[in-house]
PDB file of N, CA and C in Angstrom:
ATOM      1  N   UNK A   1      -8.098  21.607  18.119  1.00  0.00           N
ATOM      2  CA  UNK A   1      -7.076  20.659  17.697  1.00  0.00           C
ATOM      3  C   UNK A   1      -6.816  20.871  16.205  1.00  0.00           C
ATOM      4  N   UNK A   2      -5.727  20.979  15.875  1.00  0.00           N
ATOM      5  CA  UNK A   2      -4.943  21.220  13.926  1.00  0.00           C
ATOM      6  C   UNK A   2      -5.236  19.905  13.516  1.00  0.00           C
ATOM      7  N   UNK A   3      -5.594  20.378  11.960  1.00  0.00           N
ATOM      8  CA  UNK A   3      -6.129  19.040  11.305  1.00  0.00           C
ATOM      9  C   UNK A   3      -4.538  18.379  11.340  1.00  0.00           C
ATOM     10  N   UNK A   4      -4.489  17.188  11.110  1.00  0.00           N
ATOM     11  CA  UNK A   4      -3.189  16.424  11.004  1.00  0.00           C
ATOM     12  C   UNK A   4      -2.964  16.581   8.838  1.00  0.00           C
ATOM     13  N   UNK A   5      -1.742  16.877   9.256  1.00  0.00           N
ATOM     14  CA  UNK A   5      -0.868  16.663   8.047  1.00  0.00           C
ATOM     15  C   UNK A   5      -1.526  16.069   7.159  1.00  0.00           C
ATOM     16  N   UNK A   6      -1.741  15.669   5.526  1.00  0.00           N
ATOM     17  CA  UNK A   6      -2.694  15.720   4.748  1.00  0.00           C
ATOM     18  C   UNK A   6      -2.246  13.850   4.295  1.00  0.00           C
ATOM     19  N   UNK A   7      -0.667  13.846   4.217  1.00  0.00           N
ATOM     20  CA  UNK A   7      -0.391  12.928   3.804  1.00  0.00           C
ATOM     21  C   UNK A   7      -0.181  11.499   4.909  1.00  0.00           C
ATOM     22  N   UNK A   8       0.047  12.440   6.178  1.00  0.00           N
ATOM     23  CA  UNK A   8       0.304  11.313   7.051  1.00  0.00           C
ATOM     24  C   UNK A   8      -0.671  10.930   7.411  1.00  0.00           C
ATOM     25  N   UNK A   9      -1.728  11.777   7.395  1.00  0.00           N
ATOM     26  CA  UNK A   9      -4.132  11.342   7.630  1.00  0.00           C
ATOM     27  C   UNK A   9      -3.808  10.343   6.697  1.00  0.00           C
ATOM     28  N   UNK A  10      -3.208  10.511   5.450  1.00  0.00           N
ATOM     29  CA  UNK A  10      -3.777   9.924   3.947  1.00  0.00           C
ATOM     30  C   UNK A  10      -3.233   7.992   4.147  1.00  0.00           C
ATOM     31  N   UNK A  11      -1.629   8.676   4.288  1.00  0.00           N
ATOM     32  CA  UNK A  11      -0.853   7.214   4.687  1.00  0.00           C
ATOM     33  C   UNK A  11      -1.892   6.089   5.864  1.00  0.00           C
ATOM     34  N   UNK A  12      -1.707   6.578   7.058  1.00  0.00           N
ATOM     35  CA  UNK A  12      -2.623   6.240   7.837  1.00  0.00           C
ATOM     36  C   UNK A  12      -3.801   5.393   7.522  1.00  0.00           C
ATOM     37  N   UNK A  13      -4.291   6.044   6.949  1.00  0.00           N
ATOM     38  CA  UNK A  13      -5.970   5.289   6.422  1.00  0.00           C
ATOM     39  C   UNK A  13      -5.518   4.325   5.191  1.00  0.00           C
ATOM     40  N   UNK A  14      -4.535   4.375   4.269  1.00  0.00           N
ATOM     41  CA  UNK A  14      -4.158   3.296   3.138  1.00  0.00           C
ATOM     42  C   UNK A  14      -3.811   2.113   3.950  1.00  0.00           C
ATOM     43  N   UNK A  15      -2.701   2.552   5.367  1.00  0.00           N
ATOM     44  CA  UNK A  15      -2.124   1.448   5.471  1.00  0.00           C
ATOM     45  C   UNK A  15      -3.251   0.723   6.651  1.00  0.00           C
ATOM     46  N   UNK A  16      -3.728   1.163   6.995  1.00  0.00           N
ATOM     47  CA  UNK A  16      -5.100   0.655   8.120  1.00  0.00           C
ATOM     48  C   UNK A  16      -6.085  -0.552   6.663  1.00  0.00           C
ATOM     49  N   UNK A  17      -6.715   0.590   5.555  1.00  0.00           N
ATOM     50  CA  UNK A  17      -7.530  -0.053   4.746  1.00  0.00           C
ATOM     51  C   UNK A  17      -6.778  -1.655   4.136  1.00  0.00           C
ATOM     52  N   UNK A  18      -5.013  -1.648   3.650  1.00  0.00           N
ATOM     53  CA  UNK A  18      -4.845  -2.597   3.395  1.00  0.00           C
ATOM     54  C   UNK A  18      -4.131  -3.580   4.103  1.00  0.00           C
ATOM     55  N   UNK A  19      -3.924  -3.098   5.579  1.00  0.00           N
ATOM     56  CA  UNK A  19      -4.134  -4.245   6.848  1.00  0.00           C
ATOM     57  C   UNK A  19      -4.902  -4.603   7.585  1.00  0.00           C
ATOM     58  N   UNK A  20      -5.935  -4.423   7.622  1.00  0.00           N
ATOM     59  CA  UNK A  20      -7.487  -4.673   7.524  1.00  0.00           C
ATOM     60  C   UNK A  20      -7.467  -5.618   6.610  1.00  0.00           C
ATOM     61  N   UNK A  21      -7.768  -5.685   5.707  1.00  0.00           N
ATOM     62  CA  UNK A  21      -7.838  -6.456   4.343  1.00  0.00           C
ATOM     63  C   UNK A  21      -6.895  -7.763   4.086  1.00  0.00           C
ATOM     64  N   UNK A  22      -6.054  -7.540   4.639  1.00  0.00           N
ATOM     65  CA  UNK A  22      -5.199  -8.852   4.624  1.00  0.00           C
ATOM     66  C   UNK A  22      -5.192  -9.390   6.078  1.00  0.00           C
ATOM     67  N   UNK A  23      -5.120  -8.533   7.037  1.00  0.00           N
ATOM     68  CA  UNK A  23      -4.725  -9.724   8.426  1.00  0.00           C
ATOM     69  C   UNK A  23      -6.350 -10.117   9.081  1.00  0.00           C
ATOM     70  N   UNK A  24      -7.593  -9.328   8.587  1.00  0.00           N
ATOM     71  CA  UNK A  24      -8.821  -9.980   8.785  1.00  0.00           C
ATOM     72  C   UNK A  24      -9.394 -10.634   7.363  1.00  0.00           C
ATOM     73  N   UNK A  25      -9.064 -10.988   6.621  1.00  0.00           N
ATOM     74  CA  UNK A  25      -9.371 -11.339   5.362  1.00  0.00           C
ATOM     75  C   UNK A  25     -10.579 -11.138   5.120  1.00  0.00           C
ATOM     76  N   UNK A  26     -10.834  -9.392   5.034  1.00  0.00           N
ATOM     77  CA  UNK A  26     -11.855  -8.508   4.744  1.00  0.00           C
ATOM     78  C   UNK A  26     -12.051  -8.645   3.510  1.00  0.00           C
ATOM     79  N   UNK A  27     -13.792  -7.795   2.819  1.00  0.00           N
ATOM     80  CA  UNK A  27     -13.575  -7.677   1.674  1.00  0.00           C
ATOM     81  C   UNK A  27     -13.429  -6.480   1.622  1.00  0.00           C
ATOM     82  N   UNK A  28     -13.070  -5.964   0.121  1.00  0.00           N
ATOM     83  CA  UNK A  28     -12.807  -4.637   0.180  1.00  0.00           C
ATOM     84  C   UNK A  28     -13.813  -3.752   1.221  1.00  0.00           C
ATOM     85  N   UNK A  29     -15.253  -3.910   1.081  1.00  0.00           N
ATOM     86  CA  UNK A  29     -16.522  -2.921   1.525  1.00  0.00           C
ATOM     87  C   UNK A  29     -16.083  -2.885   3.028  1.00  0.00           C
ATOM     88  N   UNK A  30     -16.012  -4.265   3.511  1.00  0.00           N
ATOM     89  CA  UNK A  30     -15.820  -4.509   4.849  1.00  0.00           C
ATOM     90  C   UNK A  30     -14.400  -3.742   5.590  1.00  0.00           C
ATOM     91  N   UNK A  31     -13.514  -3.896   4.805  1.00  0.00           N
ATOM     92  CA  UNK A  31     -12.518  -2.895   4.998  1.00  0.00           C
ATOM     93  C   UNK A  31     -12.585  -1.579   5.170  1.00  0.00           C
ATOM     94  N   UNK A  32     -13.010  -0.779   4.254  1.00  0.00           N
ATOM     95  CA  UNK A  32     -13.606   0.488   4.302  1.00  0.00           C
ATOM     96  C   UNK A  32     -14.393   0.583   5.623  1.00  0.00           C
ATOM     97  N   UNK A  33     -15.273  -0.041   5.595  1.00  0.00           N
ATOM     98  CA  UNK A  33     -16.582  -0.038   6.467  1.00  0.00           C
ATOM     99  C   UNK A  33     -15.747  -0.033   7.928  1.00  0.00           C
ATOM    100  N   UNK A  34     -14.735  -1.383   8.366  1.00  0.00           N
ATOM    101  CA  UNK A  34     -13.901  -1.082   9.387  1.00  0.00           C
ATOM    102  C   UNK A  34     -12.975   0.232   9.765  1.00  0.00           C
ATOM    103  N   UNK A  35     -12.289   1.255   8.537  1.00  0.00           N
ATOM    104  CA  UNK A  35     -11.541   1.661   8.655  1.00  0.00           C
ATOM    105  C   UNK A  35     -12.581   3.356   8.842  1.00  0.00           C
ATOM    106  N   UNK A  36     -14.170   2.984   8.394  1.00  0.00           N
ATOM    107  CA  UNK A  36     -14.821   4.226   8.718  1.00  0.00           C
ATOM    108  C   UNK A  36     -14.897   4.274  10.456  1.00  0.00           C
ATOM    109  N   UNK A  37     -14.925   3.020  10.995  1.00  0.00           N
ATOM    110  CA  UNK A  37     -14.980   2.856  12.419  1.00  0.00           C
ATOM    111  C   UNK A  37     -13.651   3.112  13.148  1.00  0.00           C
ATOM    112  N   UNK A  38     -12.709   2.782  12.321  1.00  0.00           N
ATOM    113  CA  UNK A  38     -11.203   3.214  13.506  1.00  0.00           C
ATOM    114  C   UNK A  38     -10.944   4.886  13.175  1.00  0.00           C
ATOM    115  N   UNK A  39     -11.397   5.571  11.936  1.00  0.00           N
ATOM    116  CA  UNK A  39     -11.048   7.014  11.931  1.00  0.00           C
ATOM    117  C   UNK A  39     -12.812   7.710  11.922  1.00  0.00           C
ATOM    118  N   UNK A  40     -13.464   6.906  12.719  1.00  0.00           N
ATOM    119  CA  UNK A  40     -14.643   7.928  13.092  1.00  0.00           C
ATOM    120  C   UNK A  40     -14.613   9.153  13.199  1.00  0.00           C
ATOM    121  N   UNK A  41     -13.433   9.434  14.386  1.00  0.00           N
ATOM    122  CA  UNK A  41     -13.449  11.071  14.838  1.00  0.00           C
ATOM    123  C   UNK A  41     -13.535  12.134  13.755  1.00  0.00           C
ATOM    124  N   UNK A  42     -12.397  11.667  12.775  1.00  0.00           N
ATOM    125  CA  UNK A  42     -11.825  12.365  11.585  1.00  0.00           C
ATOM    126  C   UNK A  42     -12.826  12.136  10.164  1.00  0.00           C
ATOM    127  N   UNK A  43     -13.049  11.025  10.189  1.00  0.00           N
ATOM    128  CA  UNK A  43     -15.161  11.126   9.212  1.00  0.00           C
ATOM    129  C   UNK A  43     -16.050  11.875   9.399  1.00  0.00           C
ATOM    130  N   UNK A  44     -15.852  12.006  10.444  1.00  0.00           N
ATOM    131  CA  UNK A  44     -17.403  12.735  11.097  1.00  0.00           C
ATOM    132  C   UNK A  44     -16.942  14.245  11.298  1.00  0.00           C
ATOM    133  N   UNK A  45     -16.207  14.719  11.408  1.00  0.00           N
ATOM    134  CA  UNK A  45     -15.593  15.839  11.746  1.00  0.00           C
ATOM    135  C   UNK A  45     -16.422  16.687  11.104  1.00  0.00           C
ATOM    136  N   UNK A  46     -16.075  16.484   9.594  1.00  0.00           N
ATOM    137  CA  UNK A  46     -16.924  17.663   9.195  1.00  0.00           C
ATOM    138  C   UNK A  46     -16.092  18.238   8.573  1.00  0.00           C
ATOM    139  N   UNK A  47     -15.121  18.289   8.445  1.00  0.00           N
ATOM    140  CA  UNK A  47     -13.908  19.490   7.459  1.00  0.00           C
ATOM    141  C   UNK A  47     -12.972  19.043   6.988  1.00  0.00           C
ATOM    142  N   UNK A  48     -11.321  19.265   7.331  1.00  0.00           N
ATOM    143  CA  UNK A  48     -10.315  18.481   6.094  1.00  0.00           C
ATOM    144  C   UNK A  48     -10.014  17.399   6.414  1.00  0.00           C
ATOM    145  N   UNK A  49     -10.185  17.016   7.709  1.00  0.00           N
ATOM    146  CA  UNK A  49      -9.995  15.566   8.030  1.00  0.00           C
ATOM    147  C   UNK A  49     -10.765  14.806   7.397  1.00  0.00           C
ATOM    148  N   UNK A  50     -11.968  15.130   7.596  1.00  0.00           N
ATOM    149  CA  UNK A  50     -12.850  14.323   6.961  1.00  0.00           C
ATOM    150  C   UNK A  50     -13.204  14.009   5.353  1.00  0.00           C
ATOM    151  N   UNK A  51     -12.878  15.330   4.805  1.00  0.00           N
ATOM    152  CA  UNK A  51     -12.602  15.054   3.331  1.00  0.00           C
ATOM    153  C   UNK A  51     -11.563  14.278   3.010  1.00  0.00           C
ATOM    154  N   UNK A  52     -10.540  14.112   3.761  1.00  0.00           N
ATOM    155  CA  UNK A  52      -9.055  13.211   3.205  1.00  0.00           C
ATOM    156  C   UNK A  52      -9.724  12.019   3.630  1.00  0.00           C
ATOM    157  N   UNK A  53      -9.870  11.507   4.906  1.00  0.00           N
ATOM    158  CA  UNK A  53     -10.287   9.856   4.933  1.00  0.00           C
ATOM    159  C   UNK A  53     -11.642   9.945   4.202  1.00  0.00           C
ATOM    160  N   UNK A  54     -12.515  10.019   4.043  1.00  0.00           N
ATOM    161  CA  UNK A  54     -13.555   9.442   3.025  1.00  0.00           C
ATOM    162  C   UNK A  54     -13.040   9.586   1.630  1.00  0.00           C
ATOM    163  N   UNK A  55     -12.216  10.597   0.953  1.00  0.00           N
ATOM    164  CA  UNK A  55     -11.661  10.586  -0.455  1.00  0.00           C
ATOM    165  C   UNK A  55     -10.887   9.431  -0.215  1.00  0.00           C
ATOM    166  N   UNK A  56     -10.312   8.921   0.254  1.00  0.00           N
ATOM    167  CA  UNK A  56      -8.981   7.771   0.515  1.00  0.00           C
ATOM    168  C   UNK A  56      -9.767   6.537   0.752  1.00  0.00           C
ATOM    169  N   UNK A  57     -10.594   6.256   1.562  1.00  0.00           N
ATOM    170  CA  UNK A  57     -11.718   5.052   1.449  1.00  0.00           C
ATOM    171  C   UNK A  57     -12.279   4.804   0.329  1.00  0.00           C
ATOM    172  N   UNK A  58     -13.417   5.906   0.040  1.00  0.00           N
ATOM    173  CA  UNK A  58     -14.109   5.834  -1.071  1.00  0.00           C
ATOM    174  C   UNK A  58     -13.479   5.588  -2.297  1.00  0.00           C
ATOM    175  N   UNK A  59     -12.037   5.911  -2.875  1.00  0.00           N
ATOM    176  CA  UNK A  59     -11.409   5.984  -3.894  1.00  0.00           C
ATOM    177  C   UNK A  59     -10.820   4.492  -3.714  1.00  0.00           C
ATOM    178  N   UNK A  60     -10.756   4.132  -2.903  1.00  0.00           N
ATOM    179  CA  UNK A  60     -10.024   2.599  -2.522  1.00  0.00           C
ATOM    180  C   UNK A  60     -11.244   1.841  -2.889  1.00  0.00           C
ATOM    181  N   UNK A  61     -12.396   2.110  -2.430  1.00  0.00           N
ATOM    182  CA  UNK A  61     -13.415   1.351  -2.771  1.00  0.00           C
ATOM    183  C   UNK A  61     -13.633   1.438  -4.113  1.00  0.00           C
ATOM    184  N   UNK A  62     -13.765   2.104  -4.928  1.00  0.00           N
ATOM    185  CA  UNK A  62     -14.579   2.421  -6.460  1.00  0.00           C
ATOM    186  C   UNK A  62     -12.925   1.818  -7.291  1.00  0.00           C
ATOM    187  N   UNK A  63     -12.268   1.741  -6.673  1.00  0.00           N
ATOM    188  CA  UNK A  63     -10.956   1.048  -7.828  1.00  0.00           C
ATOM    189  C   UNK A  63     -10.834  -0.465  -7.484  1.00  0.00           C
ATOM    190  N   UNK A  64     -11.173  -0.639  -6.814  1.00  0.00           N
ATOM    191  CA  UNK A  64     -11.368  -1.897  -6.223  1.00  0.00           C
ATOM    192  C   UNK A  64     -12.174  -2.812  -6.485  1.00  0.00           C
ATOM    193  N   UNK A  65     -13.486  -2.709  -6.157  1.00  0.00           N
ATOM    194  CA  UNK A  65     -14.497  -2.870  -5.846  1.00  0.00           C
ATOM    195  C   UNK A  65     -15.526  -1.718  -5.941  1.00  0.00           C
ATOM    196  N   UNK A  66     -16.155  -1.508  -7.227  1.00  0.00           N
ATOM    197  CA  UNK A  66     -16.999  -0.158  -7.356  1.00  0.00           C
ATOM    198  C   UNK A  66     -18.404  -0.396  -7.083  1.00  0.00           C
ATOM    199  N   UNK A  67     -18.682  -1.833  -6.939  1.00  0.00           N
ATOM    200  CA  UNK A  67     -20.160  -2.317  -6.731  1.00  0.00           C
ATOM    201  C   UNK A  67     -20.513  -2.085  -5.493  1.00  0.00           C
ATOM    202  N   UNK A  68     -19.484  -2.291  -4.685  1.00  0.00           N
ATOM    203  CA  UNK A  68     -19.489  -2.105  -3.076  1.00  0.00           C
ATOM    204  C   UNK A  68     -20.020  -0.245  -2.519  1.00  0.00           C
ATOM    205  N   UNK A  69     -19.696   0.683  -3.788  1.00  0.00           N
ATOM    206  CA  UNK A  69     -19.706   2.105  -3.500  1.00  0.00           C
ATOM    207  C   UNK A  69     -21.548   2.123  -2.767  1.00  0.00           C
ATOM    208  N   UNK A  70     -22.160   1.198  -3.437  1.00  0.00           N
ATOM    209  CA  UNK A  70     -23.981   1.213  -3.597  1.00  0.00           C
ATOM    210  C   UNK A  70     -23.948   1.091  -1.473  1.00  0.00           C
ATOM    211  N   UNK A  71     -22.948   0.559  -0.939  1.00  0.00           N
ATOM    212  CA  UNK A  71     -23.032   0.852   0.513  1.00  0.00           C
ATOM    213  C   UNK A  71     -22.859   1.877   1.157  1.00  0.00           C
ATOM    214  N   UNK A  72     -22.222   3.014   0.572  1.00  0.00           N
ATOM    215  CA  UNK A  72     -21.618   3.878   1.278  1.00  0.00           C
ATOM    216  C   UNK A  72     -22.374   4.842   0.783  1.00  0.00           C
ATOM    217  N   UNK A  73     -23.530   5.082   0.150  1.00  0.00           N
ATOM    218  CA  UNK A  73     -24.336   6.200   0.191  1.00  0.00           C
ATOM    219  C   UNK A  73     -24.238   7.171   1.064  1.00  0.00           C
ATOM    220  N   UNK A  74     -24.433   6.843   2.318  1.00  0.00           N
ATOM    221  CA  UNK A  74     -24.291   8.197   3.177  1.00  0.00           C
ATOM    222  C   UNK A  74     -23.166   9.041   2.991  1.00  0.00           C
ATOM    223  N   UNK A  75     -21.660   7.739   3.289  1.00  0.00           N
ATOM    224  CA  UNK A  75     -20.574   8.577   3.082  1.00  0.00           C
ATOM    225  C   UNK A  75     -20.146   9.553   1.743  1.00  0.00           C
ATOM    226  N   UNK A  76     -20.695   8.551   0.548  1.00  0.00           N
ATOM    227  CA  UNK A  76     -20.035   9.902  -0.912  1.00  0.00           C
ATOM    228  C   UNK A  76     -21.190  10.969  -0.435  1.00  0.00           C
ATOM    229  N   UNK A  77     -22.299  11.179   0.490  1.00  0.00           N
ATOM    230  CA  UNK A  77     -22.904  12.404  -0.007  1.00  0.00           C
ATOM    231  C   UNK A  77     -22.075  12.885   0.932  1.00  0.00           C
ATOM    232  N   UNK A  78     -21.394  12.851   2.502  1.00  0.00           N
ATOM    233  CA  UNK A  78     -20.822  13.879   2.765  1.00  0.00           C
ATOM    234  C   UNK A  78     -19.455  14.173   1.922  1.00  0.00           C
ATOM    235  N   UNK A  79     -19.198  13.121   1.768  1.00  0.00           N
ATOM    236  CA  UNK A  79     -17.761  13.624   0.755  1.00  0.00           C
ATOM    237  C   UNK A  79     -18.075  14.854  -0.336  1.00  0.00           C
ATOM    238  N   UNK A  80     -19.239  14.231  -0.970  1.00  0.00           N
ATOM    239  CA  UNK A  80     -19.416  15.539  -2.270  1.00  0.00           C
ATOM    240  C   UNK A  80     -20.097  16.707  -1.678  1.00  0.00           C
ATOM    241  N   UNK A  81     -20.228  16.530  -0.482  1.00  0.00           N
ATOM    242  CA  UNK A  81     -20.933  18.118   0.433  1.00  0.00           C
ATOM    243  C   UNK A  81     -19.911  18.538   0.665  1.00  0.00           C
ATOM    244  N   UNK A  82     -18.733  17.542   1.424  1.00  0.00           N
ATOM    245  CA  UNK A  82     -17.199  18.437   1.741  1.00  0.00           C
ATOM    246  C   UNK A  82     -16.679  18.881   1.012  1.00  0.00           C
ATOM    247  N   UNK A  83     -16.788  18.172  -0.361  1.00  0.00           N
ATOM    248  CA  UNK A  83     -15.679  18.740  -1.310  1.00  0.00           C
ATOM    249  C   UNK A  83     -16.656  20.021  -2.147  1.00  0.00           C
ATOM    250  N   UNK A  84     -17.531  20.701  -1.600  1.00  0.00           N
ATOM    251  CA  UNK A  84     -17.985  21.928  -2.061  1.00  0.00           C
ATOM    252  C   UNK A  84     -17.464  22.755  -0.864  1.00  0.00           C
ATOM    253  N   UNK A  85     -17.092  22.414   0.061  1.00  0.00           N
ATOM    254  CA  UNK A  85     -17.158  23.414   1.070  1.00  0.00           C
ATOM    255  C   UNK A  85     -15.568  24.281   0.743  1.00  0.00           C
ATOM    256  N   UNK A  86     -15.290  25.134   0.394  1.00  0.00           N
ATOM    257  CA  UNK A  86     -14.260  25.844   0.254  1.00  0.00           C
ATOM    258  C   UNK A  86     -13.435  25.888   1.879  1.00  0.00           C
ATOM    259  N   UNK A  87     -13.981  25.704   2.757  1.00  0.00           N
ATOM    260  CA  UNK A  87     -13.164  26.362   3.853  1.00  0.00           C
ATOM    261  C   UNK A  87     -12.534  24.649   4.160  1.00  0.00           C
ATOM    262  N   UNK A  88     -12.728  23.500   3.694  1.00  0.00           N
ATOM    263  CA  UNK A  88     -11.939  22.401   3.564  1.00  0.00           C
ATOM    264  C   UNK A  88     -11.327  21.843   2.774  1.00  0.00           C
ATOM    265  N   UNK A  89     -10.753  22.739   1.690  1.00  0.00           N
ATOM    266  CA  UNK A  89      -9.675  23.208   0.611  1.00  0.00           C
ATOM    267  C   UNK A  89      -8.554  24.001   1.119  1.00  0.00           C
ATOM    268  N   UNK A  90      -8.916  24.507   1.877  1.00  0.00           N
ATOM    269  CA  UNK A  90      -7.973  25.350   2.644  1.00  0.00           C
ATOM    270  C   UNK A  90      -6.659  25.064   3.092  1.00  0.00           C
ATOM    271  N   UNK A  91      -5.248  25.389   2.694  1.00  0.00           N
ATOM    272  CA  UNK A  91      -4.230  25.343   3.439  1.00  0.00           C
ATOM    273  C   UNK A  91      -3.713  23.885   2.699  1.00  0.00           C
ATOM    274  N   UNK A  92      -3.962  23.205   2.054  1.00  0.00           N
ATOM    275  CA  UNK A  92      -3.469  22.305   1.046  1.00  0.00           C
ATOM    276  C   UNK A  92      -1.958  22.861   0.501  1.00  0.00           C
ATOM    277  N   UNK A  93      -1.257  22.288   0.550  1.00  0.00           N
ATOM    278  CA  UNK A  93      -0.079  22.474  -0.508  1.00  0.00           C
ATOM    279  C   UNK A  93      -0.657  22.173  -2.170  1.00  0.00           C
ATOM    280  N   UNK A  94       0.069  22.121  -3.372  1.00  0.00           N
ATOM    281  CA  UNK A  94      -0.628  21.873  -4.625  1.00  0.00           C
ATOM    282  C   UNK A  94      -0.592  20.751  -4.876  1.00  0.00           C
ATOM    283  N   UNK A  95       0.655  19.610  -4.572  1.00  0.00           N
ATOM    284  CA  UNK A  95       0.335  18.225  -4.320  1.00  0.00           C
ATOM    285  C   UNK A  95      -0.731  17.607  -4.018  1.00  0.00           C
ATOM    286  N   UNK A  96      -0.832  17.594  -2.522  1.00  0.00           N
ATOM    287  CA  UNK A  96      -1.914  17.785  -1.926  1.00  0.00           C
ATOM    288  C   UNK A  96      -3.302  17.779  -2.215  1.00  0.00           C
ATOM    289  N   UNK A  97      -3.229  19.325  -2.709  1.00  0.00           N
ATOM    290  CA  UNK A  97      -4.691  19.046  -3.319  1.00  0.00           C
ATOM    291  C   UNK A  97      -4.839  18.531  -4.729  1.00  0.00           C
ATOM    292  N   UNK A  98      -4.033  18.043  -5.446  1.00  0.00           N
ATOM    293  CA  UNK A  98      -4.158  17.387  -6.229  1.00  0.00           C
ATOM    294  C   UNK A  98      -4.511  16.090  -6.683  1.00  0.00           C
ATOM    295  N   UNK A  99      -4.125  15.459  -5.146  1.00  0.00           N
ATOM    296  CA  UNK A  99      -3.843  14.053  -4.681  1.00  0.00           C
ATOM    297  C   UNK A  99      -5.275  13.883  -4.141  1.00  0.00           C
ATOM    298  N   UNK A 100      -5.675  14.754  -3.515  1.00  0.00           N
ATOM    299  CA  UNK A 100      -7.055  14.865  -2.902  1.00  0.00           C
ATOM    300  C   UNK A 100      -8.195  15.202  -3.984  1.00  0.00           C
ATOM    301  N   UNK A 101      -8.369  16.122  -4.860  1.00  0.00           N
ATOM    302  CA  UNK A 101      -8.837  16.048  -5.965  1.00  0.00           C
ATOM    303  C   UNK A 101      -9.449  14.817  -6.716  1.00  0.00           C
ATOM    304  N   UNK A 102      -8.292  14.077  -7.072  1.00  0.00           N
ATOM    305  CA  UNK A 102      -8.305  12.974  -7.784  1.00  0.00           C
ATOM    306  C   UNK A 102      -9.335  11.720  -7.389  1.00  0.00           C
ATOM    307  N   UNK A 103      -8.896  11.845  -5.667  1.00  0.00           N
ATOM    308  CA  UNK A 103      -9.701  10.455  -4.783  1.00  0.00           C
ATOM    309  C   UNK A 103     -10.766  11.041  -5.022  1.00  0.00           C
ATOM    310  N   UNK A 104     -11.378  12.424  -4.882  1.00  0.00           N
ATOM    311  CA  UNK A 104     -12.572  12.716  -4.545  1.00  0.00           C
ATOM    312  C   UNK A 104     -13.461  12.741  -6.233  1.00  0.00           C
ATOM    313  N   UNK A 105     -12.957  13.169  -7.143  1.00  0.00           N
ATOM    314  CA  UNK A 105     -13.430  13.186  -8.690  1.00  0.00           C
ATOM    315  C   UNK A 105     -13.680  11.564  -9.055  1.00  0.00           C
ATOM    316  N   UNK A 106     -12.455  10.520  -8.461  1.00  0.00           N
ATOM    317  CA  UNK A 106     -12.604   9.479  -8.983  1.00  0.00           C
ATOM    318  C   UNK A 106     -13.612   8.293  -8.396  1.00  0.00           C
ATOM    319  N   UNK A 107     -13.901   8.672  -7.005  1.00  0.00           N
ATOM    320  CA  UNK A 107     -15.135   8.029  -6.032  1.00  0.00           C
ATOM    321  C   UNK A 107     -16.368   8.998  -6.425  1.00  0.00           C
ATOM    322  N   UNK A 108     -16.015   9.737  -6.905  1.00  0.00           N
ATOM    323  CA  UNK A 108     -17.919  10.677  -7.326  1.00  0.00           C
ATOM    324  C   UNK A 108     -18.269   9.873  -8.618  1.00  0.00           C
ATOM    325  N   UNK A 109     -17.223   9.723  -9.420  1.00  0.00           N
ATOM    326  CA  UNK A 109     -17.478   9.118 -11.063  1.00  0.00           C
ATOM    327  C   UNK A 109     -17.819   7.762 -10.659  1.00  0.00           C
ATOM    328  N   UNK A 110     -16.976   7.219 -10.078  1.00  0.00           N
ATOM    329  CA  UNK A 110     -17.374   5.395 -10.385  1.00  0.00           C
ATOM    330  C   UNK A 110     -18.984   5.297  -9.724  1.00  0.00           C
ATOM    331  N   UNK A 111     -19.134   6.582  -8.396  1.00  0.00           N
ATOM    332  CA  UNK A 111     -20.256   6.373  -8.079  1.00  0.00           C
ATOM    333  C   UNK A 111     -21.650   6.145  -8.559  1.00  0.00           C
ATOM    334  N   UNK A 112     -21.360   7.592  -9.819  1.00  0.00           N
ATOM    335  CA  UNK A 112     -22.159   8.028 -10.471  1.00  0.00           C
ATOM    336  C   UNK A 112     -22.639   6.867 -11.780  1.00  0.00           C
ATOM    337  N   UNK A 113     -21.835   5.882 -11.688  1.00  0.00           N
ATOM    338  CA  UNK A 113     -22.277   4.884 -12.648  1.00  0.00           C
ATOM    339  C   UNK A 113     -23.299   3.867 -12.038  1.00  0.00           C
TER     340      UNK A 113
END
């Protein structure tokens, strides 16, 4: 199966994370935490799917709510394992990976505090 489109994965998971958040009057963590459960397949995957929804969670979380990141331990380590893996860089437009870049640099930093 082809990974899905980078932006419509991306859209997808924003608009899930901030309708979640308003029509269950989630908190941010809990949001995330729900939206790791509706795009399981694509978390767990293992490659570009999975680097776009955890960069897009995680980055939602640490701008948000960065105290909440101390939950998602498991997830930033696969994120910062994916985002070494070169073969899930792959096939990005420069947007794209720019946009992806950013979530993933800016959920490693807030982490790292």
């Amino acid at each position: 199966m082809p990974a899905i489109a980078y932006f419509e994965l991306r859209c997808a998971v924003v608009e899930t994370f901030y309708e979640t958040l308003r029509s269950e009057n989630y908190t941010i963590g809990q949001a995330a935490g729900r939206c790791l459960v509706e795009f399981r397949r694509e978390a767990q995957g293992g490659g570009r799917d999975a680097l776009v929804v955890l960069s897009v969670l995680l980055s939602r979380v640490a701008r948000h709510e960065p105290a909440a990141l101390a939950r998602f331990k498991p997830e930033l380590g696969a994120l910062q394992a994916l985002a070494k893996k070169a073969a899930c860089w792959k096939g990005f437009a420069a947007g794209e990976r720019e946009r992806l870049e950013e979530d993933v640099r800016f959920a490693s930093e807030k982490a790292a505090k």
